[in-house]
Protein backbone atom coordinates (compact mmCIF):
# COMPACT_ATOMS: atom_id res chain seq x y z
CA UNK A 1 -19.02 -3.41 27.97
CA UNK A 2 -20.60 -4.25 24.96
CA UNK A 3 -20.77 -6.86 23.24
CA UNK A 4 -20.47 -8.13 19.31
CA UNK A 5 -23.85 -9.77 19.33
CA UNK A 6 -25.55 -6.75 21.07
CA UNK A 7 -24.56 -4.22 18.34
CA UNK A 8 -26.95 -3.44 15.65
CA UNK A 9 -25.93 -3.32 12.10
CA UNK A 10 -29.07 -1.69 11.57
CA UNK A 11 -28.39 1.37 13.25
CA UNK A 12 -24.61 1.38 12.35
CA UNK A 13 -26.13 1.18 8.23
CA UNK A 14 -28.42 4.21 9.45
CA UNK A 15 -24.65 6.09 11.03
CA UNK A 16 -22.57 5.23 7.76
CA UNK A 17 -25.22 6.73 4.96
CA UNK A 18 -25.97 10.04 7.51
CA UNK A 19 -21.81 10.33 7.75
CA UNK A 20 -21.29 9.49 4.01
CA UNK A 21 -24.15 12.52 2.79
CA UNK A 22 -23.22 14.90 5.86
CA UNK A 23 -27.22 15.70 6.09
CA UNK A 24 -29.96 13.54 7.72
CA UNK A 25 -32.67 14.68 5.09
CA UNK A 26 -30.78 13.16 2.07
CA UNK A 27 -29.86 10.07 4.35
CA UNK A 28 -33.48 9.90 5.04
CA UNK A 29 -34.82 10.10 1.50
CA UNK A 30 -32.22 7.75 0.46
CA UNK A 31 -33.07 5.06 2.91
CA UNK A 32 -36.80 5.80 2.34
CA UNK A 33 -37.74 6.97 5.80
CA UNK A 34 -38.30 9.93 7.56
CA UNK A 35 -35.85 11.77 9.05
CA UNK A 36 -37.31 11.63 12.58
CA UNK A 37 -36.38 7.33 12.16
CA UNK A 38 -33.27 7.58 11.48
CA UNK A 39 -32.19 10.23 14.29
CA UNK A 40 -33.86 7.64 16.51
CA UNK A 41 -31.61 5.07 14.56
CA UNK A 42 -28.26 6.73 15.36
CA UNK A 43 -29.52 7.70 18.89
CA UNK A 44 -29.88 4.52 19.65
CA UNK A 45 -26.20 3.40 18.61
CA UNK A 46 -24.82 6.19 20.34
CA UNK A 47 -26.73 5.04 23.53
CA UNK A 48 -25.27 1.31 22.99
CA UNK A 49 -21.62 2.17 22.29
CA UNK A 50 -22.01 5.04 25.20
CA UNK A 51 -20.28 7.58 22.45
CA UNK A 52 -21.73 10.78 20.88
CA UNK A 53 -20.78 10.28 17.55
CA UNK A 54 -22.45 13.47 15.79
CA UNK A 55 -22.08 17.16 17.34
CA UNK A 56 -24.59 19.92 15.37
CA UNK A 57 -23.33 23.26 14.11
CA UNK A 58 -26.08 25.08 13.23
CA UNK A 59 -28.11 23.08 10.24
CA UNK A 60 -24.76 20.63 9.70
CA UNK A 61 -23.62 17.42 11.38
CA UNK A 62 -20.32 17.23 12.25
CA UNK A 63 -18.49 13.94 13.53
CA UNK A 64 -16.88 13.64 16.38
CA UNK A 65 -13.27 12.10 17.28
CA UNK A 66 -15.06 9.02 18.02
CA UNK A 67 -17.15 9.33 14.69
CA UNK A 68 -14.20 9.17 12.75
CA UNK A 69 -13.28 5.97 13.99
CA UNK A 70 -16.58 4.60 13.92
CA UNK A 71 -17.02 5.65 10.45
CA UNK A 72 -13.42 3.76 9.39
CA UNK A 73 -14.78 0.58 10.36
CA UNK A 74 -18.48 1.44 8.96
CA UNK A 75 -16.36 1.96 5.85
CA UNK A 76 -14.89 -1.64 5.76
CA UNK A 77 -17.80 -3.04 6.76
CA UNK A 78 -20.26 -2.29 4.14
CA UNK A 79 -17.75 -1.70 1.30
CA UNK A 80 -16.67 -5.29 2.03
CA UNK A 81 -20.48 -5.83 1.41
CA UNK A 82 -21.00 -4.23 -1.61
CA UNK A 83 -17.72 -5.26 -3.04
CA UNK A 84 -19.23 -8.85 -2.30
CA UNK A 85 -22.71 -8.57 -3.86
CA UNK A 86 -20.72 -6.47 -6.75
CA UNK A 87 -18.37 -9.98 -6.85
CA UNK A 88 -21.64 -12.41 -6.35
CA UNK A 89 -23.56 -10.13 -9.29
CA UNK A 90 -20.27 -10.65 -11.97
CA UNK A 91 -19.66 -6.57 -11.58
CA UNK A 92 -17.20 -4.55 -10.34
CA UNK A 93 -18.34 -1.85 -8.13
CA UNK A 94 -16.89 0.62 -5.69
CA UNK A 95 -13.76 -0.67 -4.24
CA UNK A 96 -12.23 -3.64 -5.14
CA UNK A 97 -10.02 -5.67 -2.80
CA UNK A 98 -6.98 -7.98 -4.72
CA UNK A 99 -5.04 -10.00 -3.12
CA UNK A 100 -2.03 -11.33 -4.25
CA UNK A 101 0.99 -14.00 -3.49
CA UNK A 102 3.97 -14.33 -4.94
CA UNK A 103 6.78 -16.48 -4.01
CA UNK A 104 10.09 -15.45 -2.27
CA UNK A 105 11.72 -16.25 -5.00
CA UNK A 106 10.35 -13.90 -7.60
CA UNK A 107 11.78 -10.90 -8.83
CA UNK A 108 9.64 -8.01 -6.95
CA UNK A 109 10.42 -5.81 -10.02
CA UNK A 110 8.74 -8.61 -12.11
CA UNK A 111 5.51 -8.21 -9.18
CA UNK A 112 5.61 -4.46 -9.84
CA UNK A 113 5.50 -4.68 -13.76
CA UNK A 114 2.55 -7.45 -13.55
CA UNK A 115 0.53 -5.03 -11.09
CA UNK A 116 1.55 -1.41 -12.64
CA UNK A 117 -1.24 -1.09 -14.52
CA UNK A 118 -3.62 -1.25 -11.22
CA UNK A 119 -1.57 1.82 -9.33
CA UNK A 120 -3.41 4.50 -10.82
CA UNK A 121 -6.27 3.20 -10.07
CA UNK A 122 -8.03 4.36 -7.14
CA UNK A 123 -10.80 1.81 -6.77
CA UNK A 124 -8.39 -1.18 -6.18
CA UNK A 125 -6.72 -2.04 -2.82
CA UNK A 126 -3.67 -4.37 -3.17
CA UNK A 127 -2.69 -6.91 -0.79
CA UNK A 128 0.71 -8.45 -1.53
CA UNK A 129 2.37 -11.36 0.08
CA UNK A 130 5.46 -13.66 -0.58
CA UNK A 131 5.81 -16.88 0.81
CA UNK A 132 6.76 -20.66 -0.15
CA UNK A 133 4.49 -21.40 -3.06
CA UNK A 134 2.85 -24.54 -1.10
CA UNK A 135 1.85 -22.63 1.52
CA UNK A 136 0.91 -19.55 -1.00
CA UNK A 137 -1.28 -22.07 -3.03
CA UNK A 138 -3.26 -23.20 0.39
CA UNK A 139 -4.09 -19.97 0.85
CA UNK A 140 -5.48 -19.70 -2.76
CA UNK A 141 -7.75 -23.05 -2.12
CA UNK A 142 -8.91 -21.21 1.18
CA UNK A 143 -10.11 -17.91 -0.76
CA UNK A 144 -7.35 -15.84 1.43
CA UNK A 145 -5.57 -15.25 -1.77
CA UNK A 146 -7.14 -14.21 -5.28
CA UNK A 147 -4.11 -15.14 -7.35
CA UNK A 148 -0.59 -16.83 -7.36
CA UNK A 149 2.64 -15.79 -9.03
CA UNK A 150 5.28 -17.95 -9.30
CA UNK A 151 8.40 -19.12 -11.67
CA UNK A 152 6.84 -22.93 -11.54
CA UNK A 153 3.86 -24.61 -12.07
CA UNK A 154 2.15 -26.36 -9.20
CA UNK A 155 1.65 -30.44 -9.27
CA UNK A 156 -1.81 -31.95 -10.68
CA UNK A 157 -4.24 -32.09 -6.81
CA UNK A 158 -8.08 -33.82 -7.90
CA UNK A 159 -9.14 -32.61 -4.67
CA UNK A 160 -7.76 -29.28 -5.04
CA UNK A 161 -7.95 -28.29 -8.99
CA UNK A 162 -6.01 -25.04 -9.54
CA UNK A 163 -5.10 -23.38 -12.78
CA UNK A 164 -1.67 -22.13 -13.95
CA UNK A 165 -1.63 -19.84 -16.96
CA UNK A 166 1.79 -19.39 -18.49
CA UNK A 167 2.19 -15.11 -18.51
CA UNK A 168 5.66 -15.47 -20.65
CA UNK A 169 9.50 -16.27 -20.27
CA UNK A 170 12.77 -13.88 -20.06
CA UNK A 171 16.59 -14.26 -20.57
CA UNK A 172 18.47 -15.40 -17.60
CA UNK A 173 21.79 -13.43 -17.47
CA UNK A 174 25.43 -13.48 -15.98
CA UNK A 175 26.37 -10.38 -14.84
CA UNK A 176 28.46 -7.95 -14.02
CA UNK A 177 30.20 -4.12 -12.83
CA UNK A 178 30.54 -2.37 -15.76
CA UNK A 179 33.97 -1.31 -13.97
CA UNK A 180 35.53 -4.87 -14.51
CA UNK A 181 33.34 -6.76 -17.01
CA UNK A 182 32.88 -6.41 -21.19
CA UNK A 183 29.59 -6.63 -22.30
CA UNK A 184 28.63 -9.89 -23.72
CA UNK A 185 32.29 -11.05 -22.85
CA UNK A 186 31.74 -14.33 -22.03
CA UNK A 187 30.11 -18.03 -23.37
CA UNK A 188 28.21 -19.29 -20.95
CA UNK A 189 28.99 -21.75 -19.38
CA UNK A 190 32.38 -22.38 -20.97
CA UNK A 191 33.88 -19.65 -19.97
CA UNK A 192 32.66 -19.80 -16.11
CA UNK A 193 35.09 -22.12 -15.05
CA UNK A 194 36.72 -20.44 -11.71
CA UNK A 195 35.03 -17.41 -11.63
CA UNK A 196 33.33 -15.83 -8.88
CA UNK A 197 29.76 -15.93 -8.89
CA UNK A 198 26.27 -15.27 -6.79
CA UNK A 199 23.70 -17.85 -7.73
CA UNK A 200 19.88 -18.20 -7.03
CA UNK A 201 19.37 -20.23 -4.02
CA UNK A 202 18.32 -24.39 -4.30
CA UNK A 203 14.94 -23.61 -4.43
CA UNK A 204 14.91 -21.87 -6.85
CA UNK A 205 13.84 -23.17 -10.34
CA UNK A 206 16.87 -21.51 -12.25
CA UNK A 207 19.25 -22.81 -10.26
CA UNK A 208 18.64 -26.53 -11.33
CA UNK A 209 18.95 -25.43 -14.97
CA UNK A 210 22.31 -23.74 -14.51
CA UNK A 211 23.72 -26.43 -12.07
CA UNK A 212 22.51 -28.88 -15.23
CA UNK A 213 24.48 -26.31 -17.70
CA UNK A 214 27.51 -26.23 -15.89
CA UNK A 215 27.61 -29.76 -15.35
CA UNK A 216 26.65 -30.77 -18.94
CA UNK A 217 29.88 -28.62 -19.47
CA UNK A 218 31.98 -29.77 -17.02
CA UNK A 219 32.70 -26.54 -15.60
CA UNK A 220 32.58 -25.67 -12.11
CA UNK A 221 32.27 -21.69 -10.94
CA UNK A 222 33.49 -20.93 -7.86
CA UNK A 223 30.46 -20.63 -5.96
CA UNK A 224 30.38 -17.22 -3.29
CA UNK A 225 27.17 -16.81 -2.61
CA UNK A 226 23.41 -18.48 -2.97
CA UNK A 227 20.62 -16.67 -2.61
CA UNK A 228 16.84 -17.00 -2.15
CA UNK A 229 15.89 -13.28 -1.88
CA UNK A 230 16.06 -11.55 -5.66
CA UNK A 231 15.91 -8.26 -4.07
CA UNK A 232 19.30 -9.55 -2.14
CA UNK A 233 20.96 -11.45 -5.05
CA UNK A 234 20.23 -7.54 -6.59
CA UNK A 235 22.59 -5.94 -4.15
CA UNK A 236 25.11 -8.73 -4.39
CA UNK A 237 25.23 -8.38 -7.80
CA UNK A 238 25.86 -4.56 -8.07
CA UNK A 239 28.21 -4.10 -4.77
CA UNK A 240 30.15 -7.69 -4.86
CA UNK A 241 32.09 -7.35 -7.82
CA UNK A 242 31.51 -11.17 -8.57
CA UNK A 243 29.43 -12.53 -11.26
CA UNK A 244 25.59 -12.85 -10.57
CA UNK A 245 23.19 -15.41 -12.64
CA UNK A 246 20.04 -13.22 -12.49
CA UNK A 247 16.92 -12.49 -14.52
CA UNK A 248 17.84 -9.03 -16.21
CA UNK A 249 14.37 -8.01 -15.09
CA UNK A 250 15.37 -7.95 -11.46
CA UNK A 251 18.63 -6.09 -12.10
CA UNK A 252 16.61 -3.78 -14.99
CA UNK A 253 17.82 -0.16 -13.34
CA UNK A 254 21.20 -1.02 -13.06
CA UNK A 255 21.46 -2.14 -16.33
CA UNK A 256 19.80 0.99 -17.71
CA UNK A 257 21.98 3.15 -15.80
CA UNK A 258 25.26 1.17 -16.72
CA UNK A 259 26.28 0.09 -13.58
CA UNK A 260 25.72 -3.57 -14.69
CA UNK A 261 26.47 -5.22 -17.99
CA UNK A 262 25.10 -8.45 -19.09
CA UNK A 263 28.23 -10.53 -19.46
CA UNK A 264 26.60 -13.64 -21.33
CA UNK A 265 24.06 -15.64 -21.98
CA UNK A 266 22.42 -19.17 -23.08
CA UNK A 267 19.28 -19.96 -24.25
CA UNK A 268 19.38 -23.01 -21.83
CA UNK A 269 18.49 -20.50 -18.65
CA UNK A 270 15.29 -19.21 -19.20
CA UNK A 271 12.48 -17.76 -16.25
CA UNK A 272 9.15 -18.59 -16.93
CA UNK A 273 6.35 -16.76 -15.01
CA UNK A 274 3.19 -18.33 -14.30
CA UNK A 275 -0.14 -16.81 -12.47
CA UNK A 276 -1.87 -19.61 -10.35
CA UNK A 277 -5.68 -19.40 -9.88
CA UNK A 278 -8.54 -21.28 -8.47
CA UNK A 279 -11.85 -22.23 -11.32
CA UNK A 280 -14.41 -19.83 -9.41
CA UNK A 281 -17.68 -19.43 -10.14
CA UNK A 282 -17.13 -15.77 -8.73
CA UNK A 283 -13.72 -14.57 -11.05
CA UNK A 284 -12.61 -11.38 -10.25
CA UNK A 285 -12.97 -9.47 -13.93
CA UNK A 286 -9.48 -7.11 -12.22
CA UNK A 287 -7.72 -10.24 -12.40
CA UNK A 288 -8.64 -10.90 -15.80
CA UNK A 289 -8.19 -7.79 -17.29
CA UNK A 290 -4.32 -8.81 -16.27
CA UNK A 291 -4.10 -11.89 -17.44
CA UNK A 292 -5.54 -10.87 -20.76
């Protein structure tokens, strides 16, 4: 069996350029050898891994089943290298991997807006993760993660300097089914005394401000429901029939269609949306291009 140490990059370098150009002549002239050295080259790596990896028809070069799957991880392999000398240089070239964290709490309709213009893109490769933002932000120090969203900034660390830009705020709603709720029907939080209602979990940041409001107000809502998960505090919302507090962003297609109405408001409950990087030498221009 072979082993990691005992296989030549070399000769797999020699494999990828003959399988990206489909002709050992152009492989050749682009490596600046003959052709004779680099059939030797790939010879020689099918003789370590014990696999043919090229079958001729005629004048072409055909890969096997096993040169398929050699060539998927040839792929990684040196696109991860150019993509780092690319990153290393200050360009952007060929694919570009981004990798990105948000926390549980966020709205994933917010994550899809921020990323949206990246989808049509076909030299980008997402990553997306959720998570606890302390554990999100370690990841961030540790160059697993390229950038942070989350709906609070991160304390002051000397040791561990990271920056949070502010990307903008959005109303914070009570809602509602259209089918038993008036449109701006309510004060909030006057008028939220008793009622039924779906709130963002502890954690989250927007439930301190509306346990302040209500409190301020001396009204208490009777509480059905607390939830972390925005997707989840989504479905409540719409199938429930109770009141949700929820950023109109994560219930945006409901209210469009009319199955939810925005009941009330105060401009005491506000979401503010932050994107939490590290001070690189190496930026990533992709992730500038979205903050600009």
């Amino acid at each position: 069996m072979i082993n990691l140490e005992q296989l030549n990059f070399h000769h797999l370098f020699y494999f990828w350029r003959v399988a990206k150009l489909g002709h050992l002549t152009r492989a050749a002239a682009e490596l600046h050898t003959s052709q004779s050295a680099v059939s030797a080259q790939i010879r020689q790596l099918e003789d370590r891994l014990g696999e043919i990896l090229f079958a001729r028809e005629g004048r072409r070069l055909l890969l096997t089943d096993t040169g398929q799957l050699v060539l998927s991880y040839a792929e990684n392999i040196f696109g991860l290298g150019q993509e780092m000398l690319g990153r290393l240089q200050g360009q952007s070239q060929g694919i570009t991997r981004l990798r990105v964290g948000s926390v549980a709490t966020l709205s994933r309709n917010y994550q899809e807006n921020w990323i949206r213009p990246l989808l049509n893109d076909p030299s980008v490769v997402l990553t997306l993760e959720s998570g606890l933002l302390e554990g999100l932000v370690a990841r961030l120090i540790q160059h697993q993660l390229d950038v942070v969203l989350a709906n609070e900034t991160v304390p002051a660390d000397p040791e561990h300097p990271v920056l949070c830009r502010f990307l903008g705020s959005q109303a914070v709603s009570v809602v509602g089914p259209s089918s038993q709720w008036t449109a701006n029907g309510l004060r909030v939080p006057e008028d939220l005394d008793g009622l039924d209602i779906a709130l963002p979990g502890q954690r989250h940041a927007l439930r301190v401000q509306f346990d302040a409001l209500c409190t301020s107000a001396n009204v208490i809502p009777r509480l059905r429901a607390e939830v972390d998960d925005m997707a989840m505090l989504r479905l409540i919302a719409r199938d429930s029939g109770w009141l949700a507090v929820v950023p109109e962003v994560v219930v945006q297609d409901e209210l469009r269609t009319g199955v939810l109405v925005t009941v009330g408001q105060s401009s005491q409950l506000q979401e503010r949306f932050y994107a939490i990087t590290t001070s690189r030498r190496h930026g990533i221009e992709l992730i500038e291009r979205l903050l600009s």
